[in-house]
C-alpha atoms as a PDB file:
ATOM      1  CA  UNK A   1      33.837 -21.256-118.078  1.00  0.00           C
ATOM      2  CA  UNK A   2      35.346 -24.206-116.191  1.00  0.00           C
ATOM      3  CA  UNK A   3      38.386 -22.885-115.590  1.00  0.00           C
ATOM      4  CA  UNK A   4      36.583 -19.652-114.465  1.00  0.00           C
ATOM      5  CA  UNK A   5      34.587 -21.699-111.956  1.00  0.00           C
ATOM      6  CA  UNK A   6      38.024 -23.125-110.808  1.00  0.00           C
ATOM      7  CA  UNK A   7      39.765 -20.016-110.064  1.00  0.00           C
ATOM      8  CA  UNK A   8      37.100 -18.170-108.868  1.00  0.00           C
ATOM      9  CA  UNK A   9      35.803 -20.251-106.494  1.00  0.00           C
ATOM     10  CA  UNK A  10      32.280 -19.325-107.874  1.00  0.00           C
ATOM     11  CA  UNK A  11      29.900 -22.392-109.428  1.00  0.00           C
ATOM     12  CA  UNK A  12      29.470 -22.062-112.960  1.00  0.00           C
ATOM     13  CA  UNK A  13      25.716 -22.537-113.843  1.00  0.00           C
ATOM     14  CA  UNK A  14      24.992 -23.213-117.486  1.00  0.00           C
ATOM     15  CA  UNK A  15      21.807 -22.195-118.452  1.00  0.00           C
ATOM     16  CA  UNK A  16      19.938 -22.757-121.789  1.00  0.00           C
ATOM     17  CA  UNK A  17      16.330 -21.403-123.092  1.00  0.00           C
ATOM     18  CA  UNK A  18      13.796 -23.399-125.046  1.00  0.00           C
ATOM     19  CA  UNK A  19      10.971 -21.897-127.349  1.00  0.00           C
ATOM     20  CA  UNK A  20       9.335 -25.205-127.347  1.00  0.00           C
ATOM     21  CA  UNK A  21      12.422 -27.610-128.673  1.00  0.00           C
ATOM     22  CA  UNK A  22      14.619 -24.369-130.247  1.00  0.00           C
ATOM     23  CA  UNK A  23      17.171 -23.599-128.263  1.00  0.00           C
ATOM     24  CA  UNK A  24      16.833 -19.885-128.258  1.00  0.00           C
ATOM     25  CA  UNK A  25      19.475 -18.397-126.172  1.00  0.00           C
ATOM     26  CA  UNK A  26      22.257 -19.884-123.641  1.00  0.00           C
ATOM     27  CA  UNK A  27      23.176 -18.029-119.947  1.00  0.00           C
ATOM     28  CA  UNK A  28      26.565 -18.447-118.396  1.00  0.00           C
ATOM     29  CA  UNK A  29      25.642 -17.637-114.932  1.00  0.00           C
ATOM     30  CA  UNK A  30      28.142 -17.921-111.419  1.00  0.00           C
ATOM     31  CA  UNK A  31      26.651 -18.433-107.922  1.00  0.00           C
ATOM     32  CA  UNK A  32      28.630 -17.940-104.965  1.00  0.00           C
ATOM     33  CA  UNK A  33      27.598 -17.827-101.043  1.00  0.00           C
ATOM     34  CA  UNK A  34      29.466 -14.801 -99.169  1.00  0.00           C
ATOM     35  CA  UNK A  35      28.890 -14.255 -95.621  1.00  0.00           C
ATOM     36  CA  UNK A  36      25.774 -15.712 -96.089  1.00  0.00           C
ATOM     37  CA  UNK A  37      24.982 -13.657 -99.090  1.00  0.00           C
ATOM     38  CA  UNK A  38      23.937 -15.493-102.400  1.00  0.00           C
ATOM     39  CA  UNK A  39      25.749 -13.765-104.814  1.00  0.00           C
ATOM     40  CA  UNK A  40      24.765 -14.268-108.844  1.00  0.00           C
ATOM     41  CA  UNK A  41      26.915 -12.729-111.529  1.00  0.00           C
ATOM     42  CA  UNK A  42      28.246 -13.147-115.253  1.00  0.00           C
ATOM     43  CA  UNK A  43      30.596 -12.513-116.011  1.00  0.00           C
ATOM     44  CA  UNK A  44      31.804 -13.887-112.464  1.00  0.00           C
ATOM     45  CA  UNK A  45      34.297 -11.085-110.539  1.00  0.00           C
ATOM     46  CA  UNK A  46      36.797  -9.074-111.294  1.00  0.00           C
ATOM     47  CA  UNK A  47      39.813 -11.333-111.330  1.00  0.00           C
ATOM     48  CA  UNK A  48      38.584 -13.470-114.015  1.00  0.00           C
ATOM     49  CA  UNK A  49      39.017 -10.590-116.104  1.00  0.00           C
ATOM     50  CA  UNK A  50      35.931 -10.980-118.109  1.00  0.00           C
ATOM     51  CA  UNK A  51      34.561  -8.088-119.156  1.00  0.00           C
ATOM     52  CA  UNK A  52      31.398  -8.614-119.991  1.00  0.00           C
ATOM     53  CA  UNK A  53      29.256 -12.282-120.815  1.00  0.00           C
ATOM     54  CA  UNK A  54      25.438 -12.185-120.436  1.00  0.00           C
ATOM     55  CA  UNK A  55      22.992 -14.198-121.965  1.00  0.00           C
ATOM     56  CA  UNK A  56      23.475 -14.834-126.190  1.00  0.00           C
ATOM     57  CA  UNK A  57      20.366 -15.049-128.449  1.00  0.00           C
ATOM     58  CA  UNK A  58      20.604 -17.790-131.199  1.00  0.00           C
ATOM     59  CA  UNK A  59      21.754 -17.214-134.533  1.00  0.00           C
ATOM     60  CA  UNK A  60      18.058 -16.743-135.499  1.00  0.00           C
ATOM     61  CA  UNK A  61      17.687 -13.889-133.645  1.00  0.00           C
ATOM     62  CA  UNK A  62      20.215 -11.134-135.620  1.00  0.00           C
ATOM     63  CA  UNK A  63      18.735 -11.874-138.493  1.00  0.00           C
ATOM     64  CA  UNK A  64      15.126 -11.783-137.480  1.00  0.00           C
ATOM     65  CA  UNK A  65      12.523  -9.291-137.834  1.00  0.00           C
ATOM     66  CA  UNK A  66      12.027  -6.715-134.547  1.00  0.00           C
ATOM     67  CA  UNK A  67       8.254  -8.634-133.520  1.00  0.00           C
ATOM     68  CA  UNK A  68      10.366 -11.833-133.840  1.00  0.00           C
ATOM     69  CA  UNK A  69      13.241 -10.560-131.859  1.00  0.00           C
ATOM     70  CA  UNK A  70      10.751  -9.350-128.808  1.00  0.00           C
ATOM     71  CA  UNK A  71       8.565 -12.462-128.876  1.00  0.00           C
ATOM     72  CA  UNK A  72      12.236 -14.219-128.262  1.00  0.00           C
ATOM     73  CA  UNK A  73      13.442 -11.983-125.660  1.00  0.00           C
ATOM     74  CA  UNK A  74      10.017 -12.176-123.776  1.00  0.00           C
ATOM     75  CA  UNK A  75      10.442 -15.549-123.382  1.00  0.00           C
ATOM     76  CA  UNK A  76      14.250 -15.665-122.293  1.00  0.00           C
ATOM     77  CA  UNK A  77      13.175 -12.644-119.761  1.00  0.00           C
ATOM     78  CA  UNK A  78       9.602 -15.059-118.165  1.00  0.00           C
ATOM     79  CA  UNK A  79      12.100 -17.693-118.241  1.00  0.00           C
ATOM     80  CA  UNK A  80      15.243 -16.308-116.577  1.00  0.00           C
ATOM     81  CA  UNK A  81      12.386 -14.611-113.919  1.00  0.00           C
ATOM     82  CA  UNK A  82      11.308 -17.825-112.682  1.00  0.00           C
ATOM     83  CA  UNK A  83      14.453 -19.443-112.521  1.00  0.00           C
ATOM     84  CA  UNK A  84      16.123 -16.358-110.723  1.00  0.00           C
ATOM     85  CA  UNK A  85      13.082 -16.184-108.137  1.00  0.00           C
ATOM     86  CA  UNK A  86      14.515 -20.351-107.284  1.00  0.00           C
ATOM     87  CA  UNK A  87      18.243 -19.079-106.926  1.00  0.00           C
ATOM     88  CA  UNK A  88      16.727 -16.252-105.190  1.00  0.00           C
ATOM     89  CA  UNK A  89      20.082 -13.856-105.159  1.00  0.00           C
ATOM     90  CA  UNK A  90      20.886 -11.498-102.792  1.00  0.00           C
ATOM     91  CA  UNK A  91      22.701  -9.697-105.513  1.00  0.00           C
ATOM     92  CA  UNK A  92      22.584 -10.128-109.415  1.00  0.00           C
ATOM     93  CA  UNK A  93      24.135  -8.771-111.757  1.00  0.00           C
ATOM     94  CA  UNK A  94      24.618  -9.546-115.762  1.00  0.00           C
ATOM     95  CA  UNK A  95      26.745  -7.510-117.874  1.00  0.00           C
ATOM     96  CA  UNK A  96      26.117  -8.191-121.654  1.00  0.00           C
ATOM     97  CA  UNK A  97      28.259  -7.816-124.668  1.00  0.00           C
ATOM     98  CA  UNK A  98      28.342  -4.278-126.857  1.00  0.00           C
ATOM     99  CA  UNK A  99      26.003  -3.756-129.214  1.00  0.00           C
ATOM    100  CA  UNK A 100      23.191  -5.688-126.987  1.00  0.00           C
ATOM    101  CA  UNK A 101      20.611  -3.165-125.732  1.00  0.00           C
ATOM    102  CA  UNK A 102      17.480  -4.296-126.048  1.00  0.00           C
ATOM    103  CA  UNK A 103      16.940  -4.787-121.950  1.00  0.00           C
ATOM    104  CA  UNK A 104      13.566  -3.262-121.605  1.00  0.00           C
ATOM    105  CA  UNK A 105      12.274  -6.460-120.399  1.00  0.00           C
ATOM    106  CA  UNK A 106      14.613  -6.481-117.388  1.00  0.00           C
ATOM    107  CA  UNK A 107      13.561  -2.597-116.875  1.00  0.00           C
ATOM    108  CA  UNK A 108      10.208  -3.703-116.620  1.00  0.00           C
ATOM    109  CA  UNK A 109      11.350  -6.033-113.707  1.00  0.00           C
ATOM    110  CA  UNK A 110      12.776  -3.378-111.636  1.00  0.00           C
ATOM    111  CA  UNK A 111      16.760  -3.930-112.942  1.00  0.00           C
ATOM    112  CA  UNK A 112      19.339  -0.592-112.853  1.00  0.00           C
ATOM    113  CA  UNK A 113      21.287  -0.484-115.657  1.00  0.00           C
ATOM    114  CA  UNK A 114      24.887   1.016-116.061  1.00  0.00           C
ATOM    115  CA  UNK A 115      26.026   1.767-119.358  1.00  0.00           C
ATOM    116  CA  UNK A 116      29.667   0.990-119.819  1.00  0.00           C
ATOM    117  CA  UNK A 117      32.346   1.932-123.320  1.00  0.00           C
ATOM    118  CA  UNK A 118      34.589   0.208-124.815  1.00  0.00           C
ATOM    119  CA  UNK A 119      36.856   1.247-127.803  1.00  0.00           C
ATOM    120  CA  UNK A 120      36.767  -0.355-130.881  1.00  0.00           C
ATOM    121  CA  UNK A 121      38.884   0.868-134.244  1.00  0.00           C
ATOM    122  CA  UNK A 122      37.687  -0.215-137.844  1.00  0.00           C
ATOM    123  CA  UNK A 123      39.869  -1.667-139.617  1.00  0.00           C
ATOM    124  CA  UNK A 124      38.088  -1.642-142.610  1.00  0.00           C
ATOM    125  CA  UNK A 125      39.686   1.295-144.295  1.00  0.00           C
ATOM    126  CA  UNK A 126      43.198   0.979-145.940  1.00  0.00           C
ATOM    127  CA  UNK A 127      45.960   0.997-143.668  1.00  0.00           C
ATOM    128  CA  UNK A 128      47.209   4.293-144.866  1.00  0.00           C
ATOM    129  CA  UNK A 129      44.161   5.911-143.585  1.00  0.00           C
ATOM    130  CA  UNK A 130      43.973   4.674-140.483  1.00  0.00           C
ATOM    131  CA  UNK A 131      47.298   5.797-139.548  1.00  0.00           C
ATOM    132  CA  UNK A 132      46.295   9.467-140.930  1.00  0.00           C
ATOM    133  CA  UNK A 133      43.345   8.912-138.031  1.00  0.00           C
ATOM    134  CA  UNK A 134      45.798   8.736-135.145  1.00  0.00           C
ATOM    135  CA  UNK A 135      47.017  11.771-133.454  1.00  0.00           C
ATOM    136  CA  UNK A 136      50.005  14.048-134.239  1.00  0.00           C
ATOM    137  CA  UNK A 137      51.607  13.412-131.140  1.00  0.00           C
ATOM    138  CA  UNK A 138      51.274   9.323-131.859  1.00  0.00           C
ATOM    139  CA  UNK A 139      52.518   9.053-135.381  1.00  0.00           C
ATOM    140  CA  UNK A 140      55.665  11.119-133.720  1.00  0.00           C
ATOM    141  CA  UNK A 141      56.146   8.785-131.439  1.00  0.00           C
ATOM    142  CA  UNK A 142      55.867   5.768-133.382  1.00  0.00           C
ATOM    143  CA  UNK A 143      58.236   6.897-136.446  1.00  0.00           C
ATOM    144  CA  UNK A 144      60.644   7.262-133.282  1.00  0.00           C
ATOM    145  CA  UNK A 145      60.564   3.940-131.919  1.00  0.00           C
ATOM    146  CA  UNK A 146      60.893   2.016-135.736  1.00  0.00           C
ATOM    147  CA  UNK A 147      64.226   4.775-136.467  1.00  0.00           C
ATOM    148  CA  UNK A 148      65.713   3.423-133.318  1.00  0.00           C
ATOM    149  CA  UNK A 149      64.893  -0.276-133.959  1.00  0.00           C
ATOM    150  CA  UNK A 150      62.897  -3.035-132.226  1.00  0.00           C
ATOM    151  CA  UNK A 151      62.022  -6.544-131.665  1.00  0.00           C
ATOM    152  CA  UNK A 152      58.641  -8.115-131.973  1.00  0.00           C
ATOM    153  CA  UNK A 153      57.319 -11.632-130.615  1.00  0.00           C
ATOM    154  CA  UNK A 154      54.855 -13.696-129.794  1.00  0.00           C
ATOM    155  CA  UNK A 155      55.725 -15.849-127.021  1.00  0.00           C
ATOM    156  CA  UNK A 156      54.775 -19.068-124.534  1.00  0.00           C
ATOM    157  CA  UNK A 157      56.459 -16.689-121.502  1.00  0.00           C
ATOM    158  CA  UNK A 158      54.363 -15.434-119.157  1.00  0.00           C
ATOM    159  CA  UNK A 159      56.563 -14.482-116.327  1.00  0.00           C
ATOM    160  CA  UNK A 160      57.319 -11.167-117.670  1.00  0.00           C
ATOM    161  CA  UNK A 161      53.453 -10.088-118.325  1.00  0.00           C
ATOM    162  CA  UNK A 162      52.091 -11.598-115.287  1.00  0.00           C
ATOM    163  CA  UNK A 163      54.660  -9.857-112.861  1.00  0.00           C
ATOM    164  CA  UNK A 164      53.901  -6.514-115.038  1.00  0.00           C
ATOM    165  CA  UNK A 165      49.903  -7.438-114.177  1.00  0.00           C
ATOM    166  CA  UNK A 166      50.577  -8.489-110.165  1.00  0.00           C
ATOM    167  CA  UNK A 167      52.427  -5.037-110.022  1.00  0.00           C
ATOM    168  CA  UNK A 168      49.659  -3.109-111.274  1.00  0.00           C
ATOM    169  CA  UNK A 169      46.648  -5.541-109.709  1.00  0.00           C
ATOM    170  CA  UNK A 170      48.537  -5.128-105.924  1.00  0.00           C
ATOM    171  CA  UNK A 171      48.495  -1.369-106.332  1.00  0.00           C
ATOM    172  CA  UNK A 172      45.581  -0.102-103.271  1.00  0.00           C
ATOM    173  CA  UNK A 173      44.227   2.601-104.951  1.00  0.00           C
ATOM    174  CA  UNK A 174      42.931  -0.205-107.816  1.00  0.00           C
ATOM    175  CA  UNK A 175      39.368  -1.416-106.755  1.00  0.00           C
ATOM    176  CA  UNK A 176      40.008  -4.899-108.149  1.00  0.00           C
ATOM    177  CA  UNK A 177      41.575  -8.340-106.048  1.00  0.00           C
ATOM    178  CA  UNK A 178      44.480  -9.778-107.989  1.00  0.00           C
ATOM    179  CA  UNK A 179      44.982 -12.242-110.222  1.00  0.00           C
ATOM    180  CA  UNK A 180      46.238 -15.980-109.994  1.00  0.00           C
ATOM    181  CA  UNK A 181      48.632 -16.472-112.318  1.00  0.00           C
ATOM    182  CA  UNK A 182      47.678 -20.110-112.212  1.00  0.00           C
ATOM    183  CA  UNK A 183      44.422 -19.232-114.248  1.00  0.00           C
ATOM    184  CA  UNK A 184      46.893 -17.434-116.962  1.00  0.00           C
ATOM    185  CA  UNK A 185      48.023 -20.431-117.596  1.00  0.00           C
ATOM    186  CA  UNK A 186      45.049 -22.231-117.874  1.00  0.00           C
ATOM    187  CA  UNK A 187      43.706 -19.997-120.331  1.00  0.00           C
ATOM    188  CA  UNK A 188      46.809 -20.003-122.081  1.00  0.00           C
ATOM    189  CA  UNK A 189      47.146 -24.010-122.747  1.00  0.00           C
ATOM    190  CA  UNK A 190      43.730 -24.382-123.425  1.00  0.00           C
ATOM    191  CA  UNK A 191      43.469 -21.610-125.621  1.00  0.00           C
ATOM    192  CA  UNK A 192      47.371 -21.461-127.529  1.00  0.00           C
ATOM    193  CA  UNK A 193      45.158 -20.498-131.083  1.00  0.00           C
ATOM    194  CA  UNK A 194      42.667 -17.747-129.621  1.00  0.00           C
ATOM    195  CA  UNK A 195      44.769 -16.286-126.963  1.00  0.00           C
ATOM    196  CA  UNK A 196      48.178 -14.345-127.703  1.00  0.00           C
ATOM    197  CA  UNK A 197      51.295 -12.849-125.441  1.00  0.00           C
ATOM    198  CA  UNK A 198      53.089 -10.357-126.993  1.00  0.00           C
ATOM    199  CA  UNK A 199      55.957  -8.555-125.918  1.00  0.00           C
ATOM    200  CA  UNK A 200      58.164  -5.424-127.654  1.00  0.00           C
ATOM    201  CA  UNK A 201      61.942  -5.131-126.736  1.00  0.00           C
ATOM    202  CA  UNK A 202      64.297  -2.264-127.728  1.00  0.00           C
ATOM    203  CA  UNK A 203      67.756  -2.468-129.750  1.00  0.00           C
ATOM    204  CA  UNK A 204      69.231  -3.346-126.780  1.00  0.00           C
ATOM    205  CA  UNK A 205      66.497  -6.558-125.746  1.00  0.00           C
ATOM    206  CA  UNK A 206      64.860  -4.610-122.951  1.00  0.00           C
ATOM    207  CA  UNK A 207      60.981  -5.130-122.364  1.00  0.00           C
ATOM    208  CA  UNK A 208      59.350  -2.358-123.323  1.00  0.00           C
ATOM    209  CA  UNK A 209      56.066  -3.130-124.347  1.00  0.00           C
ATOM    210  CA  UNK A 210      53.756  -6.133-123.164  1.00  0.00           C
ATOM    211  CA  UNK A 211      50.305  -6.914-124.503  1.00  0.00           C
ATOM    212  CA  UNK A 212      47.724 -10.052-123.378  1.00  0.00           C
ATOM    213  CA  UNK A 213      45.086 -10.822-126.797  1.00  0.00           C
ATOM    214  CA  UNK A 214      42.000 -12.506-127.517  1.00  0.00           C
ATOM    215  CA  UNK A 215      41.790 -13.153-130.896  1.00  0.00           C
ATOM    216  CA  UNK A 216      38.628 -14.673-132.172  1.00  0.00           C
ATOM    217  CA  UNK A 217      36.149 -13.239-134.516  1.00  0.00           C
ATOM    218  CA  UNK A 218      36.931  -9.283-133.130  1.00  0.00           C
ATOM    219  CA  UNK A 219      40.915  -9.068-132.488  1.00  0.00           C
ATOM    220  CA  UNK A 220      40.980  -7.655-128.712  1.00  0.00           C
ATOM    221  CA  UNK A 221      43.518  -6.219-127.296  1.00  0.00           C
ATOM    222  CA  UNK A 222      42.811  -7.761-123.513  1.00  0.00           C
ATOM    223  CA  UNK A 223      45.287  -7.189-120.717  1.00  0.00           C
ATOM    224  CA  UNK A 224      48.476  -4.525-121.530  1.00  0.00           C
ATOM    225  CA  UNK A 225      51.377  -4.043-118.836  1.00  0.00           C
ATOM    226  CA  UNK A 226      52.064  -0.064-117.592  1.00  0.00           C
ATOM    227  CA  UNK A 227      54.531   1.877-119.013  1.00  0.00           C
ATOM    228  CA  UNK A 228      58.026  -0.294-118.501  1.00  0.00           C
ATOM    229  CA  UNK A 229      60.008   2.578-119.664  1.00  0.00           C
ATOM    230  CA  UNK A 230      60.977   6.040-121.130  1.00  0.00           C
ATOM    231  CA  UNK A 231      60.395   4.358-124.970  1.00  0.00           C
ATOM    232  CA  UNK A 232      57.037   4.379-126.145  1.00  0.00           C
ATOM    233  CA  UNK A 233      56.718   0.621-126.087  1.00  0.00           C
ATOM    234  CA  UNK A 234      53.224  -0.276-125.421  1.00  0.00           C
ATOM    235  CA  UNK A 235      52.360   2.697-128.289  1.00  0.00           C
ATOM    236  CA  UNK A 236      54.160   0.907-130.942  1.00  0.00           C
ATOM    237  CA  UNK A 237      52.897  -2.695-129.856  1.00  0.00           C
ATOM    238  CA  UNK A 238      49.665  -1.703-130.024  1.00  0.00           C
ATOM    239  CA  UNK A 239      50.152  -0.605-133.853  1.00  0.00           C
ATOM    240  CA  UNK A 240      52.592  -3.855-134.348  1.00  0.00           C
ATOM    241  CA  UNK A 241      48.996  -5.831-133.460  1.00  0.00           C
ATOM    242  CA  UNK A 242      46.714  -3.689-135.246  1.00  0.00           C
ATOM    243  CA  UNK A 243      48.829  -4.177-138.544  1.00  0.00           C
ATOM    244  CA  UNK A 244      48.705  -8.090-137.715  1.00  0.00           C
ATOM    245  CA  UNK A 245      45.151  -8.177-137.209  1.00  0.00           C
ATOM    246  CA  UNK A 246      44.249  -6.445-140.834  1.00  0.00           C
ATOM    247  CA  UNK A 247      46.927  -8.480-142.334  1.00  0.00           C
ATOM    248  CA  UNK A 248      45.023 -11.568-140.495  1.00  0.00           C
ATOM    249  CA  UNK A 249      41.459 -10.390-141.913  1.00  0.00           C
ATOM    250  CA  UNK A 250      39.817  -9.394-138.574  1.00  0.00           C
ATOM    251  CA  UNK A 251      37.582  -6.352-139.613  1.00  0.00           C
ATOM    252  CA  UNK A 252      37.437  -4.659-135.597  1.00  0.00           C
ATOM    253  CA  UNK A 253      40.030  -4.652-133.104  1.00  0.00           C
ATOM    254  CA  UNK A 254      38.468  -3.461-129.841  1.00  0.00           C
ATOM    255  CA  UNK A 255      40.584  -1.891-126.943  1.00  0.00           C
ATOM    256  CA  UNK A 256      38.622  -2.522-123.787  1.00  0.00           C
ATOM    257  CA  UNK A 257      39.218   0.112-120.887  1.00  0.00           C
ATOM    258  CA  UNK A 258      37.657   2.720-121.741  1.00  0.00           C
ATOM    259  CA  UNK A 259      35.475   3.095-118.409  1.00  0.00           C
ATOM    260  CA  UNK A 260      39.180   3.891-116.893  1.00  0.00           C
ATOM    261  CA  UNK A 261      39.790   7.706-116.797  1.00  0.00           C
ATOM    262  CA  UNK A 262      43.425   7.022-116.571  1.00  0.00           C
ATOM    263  CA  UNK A 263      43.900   5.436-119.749  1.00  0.00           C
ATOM    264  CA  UNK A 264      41.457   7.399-121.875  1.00  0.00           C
ATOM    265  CA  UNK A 265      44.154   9.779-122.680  1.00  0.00           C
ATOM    266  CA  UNK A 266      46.774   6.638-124.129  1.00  0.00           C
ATOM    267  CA  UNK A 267      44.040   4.849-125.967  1.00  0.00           C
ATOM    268  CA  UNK A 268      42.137   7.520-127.721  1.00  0.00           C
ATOM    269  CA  UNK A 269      44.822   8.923-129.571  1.00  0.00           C
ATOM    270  CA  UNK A 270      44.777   5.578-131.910  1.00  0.00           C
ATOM    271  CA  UNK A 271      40.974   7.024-132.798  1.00  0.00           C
ATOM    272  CA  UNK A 272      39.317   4.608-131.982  1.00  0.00           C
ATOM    273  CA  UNK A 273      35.559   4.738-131.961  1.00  0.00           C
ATOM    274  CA  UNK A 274      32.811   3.703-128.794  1.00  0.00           C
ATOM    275  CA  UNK A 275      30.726   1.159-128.080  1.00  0.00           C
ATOM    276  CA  UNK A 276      28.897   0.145-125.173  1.00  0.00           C
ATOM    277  CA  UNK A 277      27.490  -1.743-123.440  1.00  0.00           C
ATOM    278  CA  UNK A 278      25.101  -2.438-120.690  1.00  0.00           C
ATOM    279  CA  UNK A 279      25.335  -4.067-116.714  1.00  0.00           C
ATOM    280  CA  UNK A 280      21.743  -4.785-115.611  1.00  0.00           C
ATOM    281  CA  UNK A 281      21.583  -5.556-111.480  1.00  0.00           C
ATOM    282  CA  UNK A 282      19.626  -6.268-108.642  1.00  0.00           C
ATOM    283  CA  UNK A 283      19.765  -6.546-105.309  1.00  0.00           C
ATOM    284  CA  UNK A 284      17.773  -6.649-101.926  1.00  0.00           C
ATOM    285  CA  UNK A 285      19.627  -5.114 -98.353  1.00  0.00           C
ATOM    286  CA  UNK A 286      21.867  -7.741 -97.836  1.00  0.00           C
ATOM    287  CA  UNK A 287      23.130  -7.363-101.694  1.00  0.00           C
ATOM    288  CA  UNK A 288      23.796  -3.659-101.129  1.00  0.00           C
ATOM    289  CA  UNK A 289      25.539  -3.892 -97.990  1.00  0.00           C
ATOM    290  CA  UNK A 290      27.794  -6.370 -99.219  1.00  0.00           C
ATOM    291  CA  UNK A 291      28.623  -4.576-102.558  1.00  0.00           C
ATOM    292  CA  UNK A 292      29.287  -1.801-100.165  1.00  0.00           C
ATOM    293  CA  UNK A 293      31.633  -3.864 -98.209  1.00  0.00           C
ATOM    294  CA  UNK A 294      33.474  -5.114-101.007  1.00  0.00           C
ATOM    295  CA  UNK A 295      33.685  -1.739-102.921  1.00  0.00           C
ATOM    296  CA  UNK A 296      34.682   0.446-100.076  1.00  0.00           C
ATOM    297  CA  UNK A 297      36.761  -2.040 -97.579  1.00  0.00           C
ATOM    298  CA  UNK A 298      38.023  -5.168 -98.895  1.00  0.00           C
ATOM    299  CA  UNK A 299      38.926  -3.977-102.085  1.00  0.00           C
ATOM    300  CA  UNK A 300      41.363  -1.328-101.174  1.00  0.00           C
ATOM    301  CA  UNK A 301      44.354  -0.581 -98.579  1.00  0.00           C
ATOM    302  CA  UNK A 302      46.261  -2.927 -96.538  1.00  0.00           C
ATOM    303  CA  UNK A 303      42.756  -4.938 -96.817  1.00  0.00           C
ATOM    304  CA  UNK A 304      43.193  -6.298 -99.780  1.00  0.00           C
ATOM    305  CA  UNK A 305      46.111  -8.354 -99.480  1.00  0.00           C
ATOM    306  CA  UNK A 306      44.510 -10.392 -96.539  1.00  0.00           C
ATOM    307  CA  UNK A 307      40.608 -10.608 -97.795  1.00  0.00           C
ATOM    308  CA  UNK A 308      41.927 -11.256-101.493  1.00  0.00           C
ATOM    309  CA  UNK A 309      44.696 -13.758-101.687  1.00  0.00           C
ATOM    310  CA  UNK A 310      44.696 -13.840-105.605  1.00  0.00           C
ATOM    311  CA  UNK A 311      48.716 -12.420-105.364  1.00  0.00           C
ATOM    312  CA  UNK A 312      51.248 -15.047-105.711  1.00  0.00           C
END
């Protein structure tokens, strides 16, 4: 979260909720002033490529009985009310983890909620049959790429990946600013056991597959480079780090993106089942005409070079 707060340029507010002396839930929160606009989020924007944060009930509350689990999330919602009405944002929004849905108190508020997907594939079953689960077209692909040989690694390198991301990132028609590559490595040396860089080379050592991970409890396959070349690289990485995750225990790997259109096609053929999750907001005039702004004009075109200086 601090190195989220440095990059971003946002001020990470850590919140936590009592029920008397029980800590009952914590709330990552990031506050930023815009043109005069008090802007509240979590996760914080775009380039910290967060996907979704929230606030996280205690371990008390999975396990508890539904009248239990309401009392609780009354009292996180009266709470988070009162302390929201001091920050007094122009524009909130909170974007929770999948499988969290219960957000009737923040209906009841006046909130709009978004539903958003994510892929996740079991990997419960023996390995044989989750192979059998992937497409026709995949397997093909994949028995091609192992007849014609390969190399696999984990690596410390991130030159490769990150000028794979800045390519993609820079491109206008993307509604998202860039990416220091400074906060890469941040992550990276704070993180060596729970983050991972992986990258697929041919027989000949060409780069043709590149894959950013977050391993910790759920193996995630985070950040993936665009197709390097004619070789279905990134399609045979991905099943290189789904046979290391069940070999490493993990019982889900999830494959975040599927809210993009453009890579529904590529991800679903691995069978891969969805989950979503929920983005709760609020916001008075001067939030909406800001998100405006940001969605329609600084966030695209020749724009976004000059208003988002996250390209190195």
């Amino acid at each position: 979260m601090k190195i989220t707060e440095k990059h971003t340029g946002f001020r990470f507010l850590p919140y936590g909720i009592f029920k008397g002396n029980e800590l009952i839930c914590i709330f990552p929160l990031f506050q930023k002033q815009m043109h005069g606009v008090n802007v509240l989020l979590s996760p914080p924007p775009l380039q910290s490529v967060i996907p979704y944060l929230g606030f996280v009930m205690g371990r008390r509350y999975d396990t508890a009985k539904q009248n239990r689990k309401e009392s609780m999330l009354k009292v996180v919602g009266e709470h988070l009310e009162d302390e929201l009405a001091a920050l007094a944002p122009n524009y909130l929004a909170i974007t929770q983890v999948p499988g969290f849905i219960d957000v009737r108190q923040f209906l009841r508020e006046g909130y709009d909620a978004r539903i958003h997907f994510s892929y996740v594939i079991d990997l419960e079953p023996p390995l044989p049959e989750i192979w059998n689960g992937f497409s026709s077209s995949l397997r093909t692909k994949l028995r091609k790429v192992e007849k014609n040989g390969y190399r696999f690694e984990k690596s410390n390198d991130l030159s490769v990946f990150y000028s794979t991301v800045a390519e993609r990132f820079s491109d206008p028609e993307m509604n998202i600013p860039m990416i220091s590559r400074a906060y890469f490595e941040d992550l990276f040396r704070a993180y060596p056991d729970e983050l991972g860089l992986y990258y697929l080379y041919d027989a000949l050592g060409t780069v043709t597959g590149v894959q950013a991970t977050q391993e910790y409890k759920t193996f995630t396959l985070w950040m993936g480079a665009p197709k390097m070349t004619a070789m279905p690289g990134n399609e045979f990485l991905q099943w290189l780090l789904l046979r290391r995750a069940k070999e490493e225990g993990y019982r889900k790997m999830e494959n975040v993106g599927a809210n993009n259109e453009n890579l529904n096609l590529f991800k679903s053929k691995f069978n891969p089942s969805l989950t979503l999750f929920l983005e709760l907001s609020r916001q008075d005039l001067f939030g909406r005409v800001a998100r405006w702004a940001y969605s329609t004009i600084a966030s695209k075109g020749p724009v976004k070079r000059k208003v988002l200086s996250y390209i190195e």
